[in-house]
Structure formats: structure tokens, C-alpha cells
Protein backbone atom coordinates (compact mmCIF):
# COMPACT_ATOMS: atom_id res chain seq x y z
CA UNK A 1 0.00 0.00 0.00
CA UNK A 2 1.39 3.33 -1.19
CA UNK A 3 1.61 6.27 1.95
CA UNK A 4 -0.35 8.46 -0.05
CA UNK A 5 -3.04 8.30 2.77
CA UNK A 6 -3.35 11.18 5.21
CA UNK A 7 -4.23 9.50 8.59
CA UNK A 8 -3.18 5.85 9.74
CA UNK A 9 -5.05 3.72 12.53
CA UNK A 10 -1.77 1.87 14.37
CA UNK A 11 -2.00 -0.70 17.30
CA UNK A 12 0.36 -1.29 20.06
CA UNK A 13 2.02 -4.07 17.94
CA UNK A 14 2.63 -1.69 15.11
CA UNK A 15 4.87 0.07 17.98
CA UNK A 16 7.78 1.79 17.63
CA UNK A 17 5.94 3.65 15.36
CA UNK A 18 7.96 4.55 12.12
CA UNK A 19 6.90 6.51 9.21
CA UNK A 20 7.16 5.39 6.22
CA UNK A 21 5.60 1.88 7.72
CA UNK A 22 6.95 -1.37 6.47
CA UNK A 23 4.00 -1.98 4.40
CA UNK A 24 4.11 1.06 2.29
CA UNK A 25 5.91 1.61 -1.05
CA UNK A 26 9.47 3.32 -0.15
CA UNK A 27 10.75 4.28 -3.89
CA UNK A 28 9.51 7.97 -3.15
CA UNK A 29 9.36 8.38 0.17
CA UNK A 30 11.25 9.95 3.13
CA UNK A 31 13.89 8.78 5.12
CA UNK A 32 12.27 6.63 7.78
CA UNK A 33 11.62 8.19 11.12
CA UNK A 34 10.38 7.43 14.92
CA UNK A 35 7.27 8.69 16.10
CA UNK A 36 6.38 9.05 19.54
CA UNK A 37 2.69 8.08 19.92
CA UNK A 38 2.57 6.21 23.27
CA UNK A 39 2.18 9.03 25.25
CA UNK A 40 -0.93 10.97 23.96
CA UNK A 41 -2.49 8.38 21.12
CA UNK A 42 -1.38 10.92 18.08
CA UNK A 43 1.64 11.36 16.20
CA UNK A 44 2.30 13.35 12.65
CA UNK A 45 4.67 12.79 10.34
CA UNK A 46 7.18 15.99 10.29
CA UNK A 47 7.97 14.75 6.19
CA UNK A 48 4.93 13.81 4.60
CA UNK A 49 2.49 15.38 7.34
CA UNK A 50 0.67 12.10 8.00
CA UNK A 51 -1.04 11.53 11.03
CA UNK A 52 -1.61 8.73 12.85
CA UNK A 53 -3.78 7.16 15.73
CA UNK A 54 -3.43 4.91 18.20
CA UNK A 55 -6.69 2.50 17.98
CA UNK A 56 -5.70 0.59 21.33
């Protein structure tokens, strides 16, 4: 799946949270970076601006 989505449901097990994810395409993308979501549930992307969730 491509990261051309603008918001991502994660789960604990997708944790440490990394954008791009392992499942998206990486040809185009940014250099991969940690997001800190375990402390408020929400996290955005500083390169591609997406924003994610944490559903559990």
C-alpha cells in the first residue's frame, strides 16, 4: 500500500511507530523516522504530514 493516505489507525504491535511503515511503497518516500505516539495516542509525520492514531 502506497503512503499516499493522510491519517493511519496503528495498534500497540505496530509500535515503535515509524513513518514510512513497512507496508508502504518506499521508492519515493522519506527517510524513515520514529514517532512518539505512546504518550498521547497521536503522532504526525514531520515529512509527509501524515497523522496517525493509536486504535488501542
Amino acid at each position: 500500500m502506497p503512503n499516499a493516505q493522510n491519517r493511519y489507525e496503528v495498534t500497540r504491535a505496530d509500535l515503535p511507530l515509524h513513518c514510512p511503515m513497512d507496508s508502504m511503497s518506499l521508492w519515493n518516500s522519506h527517510p524513515r523516522v520514529y514517532l512518539p505516539i505512546e504518550d498521547t495516542g497521536k503522532a504526525k509525520c514531520p515529512y509527509c504530514g501524515a497523522d496517525y492514531v493509536l486504535k488501542d
